[in-house]
Protein backbone atom coordinates (compact mmCIF):
# COMPACT_ATOMS: atom_id res chain seq x y z
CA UNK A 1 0.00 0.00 0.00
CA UNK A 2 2.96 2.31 -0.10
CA UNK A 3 3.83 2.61 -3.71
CA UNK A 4 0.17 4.71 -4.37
CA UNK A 5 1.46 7.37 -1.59
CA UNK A 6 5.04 7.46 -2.98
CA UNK A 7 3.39 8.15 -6.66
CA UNK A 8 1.21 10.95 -4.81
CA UNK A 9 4.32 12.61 -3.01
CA UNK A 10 6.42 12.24 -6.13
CA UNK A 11 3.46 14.11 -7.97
CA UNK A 12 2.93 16.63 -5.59
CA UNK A 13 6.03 17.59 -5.29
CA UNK A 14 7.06 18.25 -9.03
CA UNK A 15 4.17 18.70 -10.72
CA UNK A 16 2.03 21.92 -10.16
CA UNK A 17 -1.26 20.57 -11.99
CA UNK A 18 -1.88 18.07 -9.83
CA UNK A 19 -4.54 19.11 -7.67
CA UNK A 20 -6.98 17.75 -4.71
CA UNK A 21 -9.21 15.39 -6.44
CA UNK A 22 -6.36 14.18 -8.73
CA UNK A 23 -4.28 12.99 -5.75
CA UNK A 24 -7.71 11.93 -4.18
CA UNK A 25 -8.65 9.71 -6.87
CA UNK A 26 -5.57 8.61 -7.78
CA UNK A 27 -4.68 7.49 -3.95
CA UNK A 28 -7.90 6.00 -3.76
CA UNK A 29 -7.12 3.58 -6.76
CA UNK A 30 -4.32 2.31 -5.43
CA UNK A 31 -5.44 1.74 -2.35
CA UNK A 32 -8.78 -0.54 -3.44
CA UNK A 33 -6.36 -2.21 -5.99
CA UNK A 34 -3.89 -3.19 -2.89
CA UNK A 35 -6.18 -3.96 -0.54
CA UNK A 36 -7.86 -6.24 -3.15
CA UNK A 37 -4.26 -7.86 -3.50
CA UNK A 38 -3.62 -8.04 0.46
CA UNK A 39 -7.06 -9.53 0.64
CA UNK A 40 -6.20 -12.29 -1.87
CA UNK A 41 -2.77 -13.00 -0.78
CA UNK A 42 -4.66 -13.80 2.68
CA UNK A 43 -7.86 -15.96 1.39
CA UNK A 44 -5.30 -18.01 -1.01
CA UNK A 45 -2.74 -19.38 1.05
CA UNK A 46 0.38 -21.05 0.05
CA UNK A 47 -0.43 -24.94 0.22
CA UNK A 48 1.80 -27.00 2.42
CA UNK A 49 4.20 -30.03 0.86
CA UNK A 50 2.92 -32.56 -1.53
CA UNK A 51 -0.56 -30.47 -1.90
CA UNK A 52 -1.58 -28.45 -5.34
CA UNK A 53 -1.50 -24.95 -5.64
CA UNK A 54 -4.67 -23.96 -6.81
CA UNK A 55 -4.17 -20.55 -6.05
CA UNK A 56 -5.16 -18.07 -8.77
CA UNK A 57 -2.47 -17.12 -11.38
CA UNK A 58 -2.97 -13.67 -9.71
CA UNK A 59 -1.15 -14.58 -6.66
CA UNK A 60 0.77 -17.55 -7.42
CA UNK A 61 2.82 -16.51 -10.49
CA UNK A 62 3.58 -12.61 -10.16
CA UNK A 63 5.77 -11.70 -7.44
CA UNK A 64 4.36 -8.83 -5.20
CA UNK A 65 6.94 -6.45 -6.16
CA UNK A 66 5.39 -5.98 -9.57
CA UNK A 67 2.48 -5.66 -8.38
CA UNK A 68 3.73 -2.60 -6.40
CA UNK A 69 5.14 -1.22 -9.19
CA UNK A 70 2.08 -1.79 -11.07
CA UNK A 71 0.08 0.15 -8.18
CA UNK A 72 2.76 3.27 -7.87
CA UNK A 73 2.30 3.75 -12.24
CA UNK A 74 -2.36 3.21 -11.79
CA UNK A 75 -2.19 5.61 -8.90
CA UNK A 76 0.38 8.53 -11.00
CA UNK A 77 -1.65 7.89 -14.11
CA UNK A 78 -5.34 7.95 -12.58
CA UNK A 79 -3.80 11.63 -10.50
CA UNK A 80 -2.99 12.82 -13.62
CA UNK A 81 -6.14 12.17 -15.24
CA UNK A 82 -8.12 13.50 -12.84
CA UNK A 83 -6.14 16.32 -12.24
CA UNK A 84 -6.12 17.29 -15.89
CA UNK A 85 -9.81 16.71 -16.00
CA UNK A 86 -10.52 19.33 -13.22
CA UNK A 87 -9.54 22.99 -12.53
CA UNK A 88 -5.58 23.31 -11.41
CA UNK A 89 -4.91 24.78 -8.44
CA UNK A 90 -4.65 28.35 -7.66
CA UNK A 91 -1.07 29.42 -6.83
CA UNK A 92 -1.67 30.89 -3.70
CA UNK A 93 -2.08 26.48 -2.79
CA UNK A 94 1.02 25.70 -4.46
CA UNK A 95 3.27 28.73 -2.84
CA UNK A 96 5.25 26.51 -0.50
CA UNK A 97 4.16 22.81 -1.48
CA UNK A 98 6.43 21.92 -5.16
CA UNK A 99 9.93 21.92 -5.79
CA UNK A 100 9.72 24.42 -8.35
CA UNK A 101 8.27 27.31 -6.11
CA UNK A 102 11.27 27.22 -3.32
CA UNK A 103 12.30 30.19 -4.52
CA UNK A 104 9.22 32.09 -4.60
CA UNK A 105 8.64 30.88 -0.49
CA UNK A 106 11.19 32.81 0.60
CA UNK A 107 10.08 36.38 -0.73
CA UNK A 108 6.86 35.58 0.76
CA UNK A 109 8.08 34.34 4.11
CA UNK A 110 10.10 37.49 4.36
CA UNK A 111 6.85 40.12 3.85
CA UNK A 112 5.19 37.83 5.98
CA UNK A 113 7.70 37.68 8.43
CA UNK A 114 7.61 41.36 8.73
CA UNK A 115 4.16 41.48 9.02
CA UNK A 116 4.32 38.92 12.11
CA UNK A 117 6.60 41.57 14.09
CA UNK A 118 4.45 44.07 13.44
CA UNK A 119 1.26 41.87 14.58
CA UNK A 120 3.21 40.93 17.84
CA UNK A 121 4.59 44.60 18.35
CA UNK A 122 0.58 45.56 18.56
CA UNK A 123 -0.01 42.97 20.86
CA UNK A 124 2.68 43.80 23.04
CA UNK A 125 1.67 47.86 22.86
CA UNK A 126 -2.33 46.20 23.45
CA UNK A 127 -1.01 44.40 26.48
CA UNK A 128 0.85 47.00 28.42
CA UNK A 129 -2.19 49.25 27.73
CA UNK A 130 -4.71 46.92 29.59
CA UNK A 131 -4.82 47.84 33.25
CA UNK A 132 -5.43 44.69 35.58
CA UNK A 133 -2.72 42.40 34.13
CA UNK A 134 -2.19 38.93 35.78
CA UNK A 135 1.09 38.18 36.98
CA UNK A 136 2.49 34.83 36.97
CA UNK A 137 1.30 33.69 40.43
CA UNK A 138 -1.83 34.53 39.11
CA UNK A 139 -3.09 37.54 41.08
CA UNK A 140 -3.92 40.67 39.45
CA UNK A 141 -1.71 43.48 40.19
CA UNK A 142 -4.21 45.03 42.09
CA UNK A 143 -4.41 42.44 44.53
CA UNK A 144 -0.36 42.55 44.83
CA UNK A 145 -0.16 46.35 45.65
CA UNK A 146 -3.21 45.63 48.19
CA UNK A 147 -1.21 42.96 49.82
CA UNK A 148 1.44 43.22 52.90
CA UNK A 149 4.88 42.18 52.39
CA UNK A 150 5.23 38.97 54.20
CA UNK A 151 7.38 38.68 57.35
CA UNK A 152 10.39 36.80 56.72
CA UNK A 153 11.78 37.54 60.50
């Protein structure tokens, strides 16, 4: 069942087309197609000495590792159909997520960057403009100027 994601990660990663349902699909079909495989494999059980196999050709002649590449090439060729038969995706969704657009991340992380210090700067100027604050024993600091120094004598 791994070959379907490794098609889907290879896809996503250098090819900007594919989209949501493309990978959906796609994953999807290679996941029914190996389970139905798994299942099989299970049911149909190698026979012990000196019995037949009557085990379909399916699972007694072809060795599971073509199967997997089998499922990796269905799953990248159903993604690609369905991904070709529906809209692409915007690029605002492919900014950070192919290999191609690395170098387009960090321009954007930059502005945004900038735009974080400024959002924490506001909350820092919000904070120290609240009256009441909690301190870190959890009493206001209300309460703290109200309250006696204790005795340590």
């Amino acid at each position: 069942l791994t070959p379907p994601i490794a098609a889907l990660f290879l896809l996503g990663i250098f090819w900007k087309r594919c989209n949501e349902q493309g990978a959906f699909c796609g994953g999807m079909a290679g996941f029914v197609l190996g389970a139905i495989r798994l299942i099989l494999a299970f049911i149909y059980r190698v026979p012990e000495c000196n019995q037949p196999d009557t085990r379909p050709v399916f699972i007694k002649s072809i060795h599971y590792m073509y199967v997997a590449t089998a499922l990796f090439w269905i799953t990248g060729i159903v993604a690609i159909v369905v991904s070709l038969l529906t809209a692409p995706p915007s690029k605002e969704q492919i900014r950070t997520t192919t290999f191609w657009s690395v170098k387009n991340r960090t321009v954007k992380e930059s502005i945004s960057a900038e735009d974080s210090y400024k959002a924490q700067e506001k909350t820092i100027l919000k904070y120290n403009e609240t009256p009441n604050h909690i301190s870190s024993n959890g009493k206001s600091e209300e309460n703290v100027k109200s309250e006696q120094p204790e005795n340590i004598n």
